[in-house]
Protein backbone atom coordinates (compact mmCIF):
# COMPACT_ATOMS: atom_id res chain seq x y z
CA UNK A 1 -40.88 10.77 40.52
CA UNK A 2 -40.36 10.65 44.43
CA UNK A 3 -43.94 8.30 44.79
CA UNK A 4 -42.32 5.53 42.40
CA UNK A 5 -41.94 2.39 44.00
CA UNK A 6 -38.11 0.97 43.98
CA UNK A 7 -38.34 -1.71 42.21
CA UNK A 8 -36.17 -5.31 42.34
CA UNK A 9 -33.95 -4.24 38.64
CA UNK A 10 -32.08 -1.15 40.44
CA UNK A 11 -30.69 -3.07 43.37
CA UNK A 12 -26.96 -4.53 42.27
CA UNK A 13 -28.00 -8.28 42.16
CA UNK A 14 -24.64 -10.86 41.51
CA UNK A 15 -26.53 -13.19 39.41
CA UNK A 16 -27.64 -9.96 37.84
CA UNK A 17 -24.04 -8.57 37.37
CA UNK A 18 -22.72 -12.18 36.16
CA UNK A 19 -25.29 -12.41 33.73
CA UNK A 20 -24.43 -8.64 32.10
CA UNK A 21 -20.50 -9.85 32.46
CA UNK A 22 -20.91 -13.21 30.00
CA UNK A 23 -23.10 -11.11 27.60
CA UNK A 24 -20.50 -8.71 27.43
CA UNK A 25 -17.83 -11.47 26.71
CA UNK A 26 -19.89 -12.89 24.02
CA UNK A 27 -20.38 -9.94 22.52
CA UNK A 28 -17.00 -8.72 22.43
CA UNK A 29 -16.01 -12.57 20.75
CA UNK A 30 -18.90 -11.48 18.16
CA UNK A 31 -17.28 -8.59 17.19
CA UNK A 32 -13.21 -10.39 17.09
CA UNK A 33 -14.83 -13.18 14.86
CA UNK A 34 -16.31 -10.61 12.74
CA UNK A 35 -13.58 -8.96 12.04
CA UNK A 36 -11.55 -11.40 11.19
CA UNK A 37 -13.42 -13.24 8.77
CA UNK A 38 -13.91 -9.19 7.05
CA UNK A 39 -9.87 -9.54 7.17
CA UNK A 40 -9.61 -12.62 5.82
CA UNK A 41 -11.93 -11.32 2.88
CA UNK A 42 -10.11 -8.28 2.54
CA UNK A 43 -7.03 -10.31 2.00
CA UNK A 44 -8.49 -12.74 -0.24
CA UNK A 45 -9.58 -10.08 -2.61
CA UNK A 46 -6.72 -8.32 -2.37
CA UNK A 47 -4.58 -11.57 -3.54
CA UNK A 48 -6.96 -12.68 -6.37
CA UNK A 49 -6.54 -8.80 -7.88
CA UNK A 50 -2.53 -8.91 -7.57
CA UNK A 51 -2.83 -12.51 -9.24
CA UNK A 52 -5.39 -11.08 -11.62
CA UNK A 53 -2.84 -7.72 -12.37
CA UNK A 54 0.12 -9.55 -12.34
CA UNK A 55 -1.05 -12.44 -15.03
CA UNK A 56 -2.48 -9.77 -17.12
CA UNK A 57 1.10 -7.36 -17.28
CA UNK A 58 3.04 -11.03 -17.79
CA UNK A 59 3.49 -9.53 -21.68
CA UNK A 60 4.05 -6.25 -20.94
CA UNK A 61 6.97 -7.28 -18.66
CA UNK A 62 8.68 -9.54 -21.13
CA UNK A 63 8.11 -6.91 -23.52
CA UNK A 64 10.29 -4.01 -21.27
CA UNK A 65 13.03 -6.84 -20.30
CA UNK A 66 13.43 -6.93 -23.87
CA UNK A 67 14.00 -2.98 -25.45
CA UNK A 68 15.83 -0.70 -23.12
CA UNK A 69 14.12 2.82 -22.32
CA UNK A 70 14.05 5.84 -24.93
CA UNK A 71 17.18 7.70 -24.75
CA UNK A 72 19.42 5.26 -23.23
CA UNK A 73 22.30 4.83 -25.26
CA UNK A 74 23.86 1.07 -25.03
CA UNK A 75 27.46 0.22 -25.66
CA UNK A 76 28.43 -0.14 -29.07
CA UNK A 77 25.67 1.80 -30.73
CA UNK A 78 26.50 4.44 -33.33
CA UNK A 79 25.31 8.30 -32.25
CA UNK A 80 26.29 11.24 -34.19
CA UNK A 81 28.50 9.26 -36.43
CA UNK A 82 30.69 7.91 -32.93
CA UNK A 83 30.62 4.56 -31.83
CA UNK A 84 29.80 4.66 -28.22
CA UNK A 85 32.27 2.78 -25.90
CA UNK A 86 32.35 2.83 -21.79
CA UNK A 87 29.33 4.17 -20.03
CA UNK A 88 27.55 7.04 -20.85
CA UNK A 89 26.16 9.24 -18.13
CA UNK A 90 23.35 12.05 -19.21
CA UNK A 91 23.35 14.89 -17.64
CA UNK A 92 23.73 18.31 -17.90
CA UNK A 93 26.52 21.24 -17.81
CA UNK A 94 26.38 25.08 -16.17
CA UNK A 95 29.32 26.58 -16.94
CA UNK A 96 29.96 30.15 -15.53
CA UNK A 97 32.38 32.17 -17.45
CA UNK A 98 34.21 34.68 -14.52
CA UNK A 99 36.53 36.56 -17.40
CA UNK A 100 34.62 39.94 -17.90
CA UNK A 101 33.99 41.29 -21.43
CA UNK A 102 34.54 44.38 -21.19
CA UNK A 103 37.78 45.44 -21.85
């Protein structure tokens, strides 16, 4: 390794160094305009499947703006022979007895 002959390539040349420097620069606009047209497909896709879900679902959601949910009680319906009136909340009760029953 000590007998090889230096050679022109390992001595730090300008032209050399400018030449690396707009290859570099190119390359690195390569890779931006890459990526963005991969983005811009990305995006694309993703639009024409929300367009595709959404225009499919179109009956489904005029379907649920029509009947309320199971178990929702609406004003003026009958339930357990009372006409509801007001809101009704759902919920639930704990009530804790402190009398003792022993006596």
């Amino acid at each position: 390794m000590r007998n090889l002959p230096h050679t022109s390539t390992n001595l730090p040349n300008p032209l050399r160094k400018m030449v690396v420097f707009v290859l570099t620069v190119v390359l690195i606009g390569l890779v931006f305009m890459f990526s963005m047209v991969v983005l811009a497909i990305i995006l694309v896709a993703g639009a024409i499947a929300w367009g595709y879900l959404w225009w499919k679902t179109r009956e489904l959601r005029k379907q649920m703006r029509n009947f309320p949910p199971r178990g929702v009680v609406m004003e003026g319906e009958v339930v357990e022979g009372e006409k509801i009136r007001g809101e009704v909340i759902e919920g639930e009760v704990i009530r804790v007895d402190d009398t003792l029953d022993g006596g």
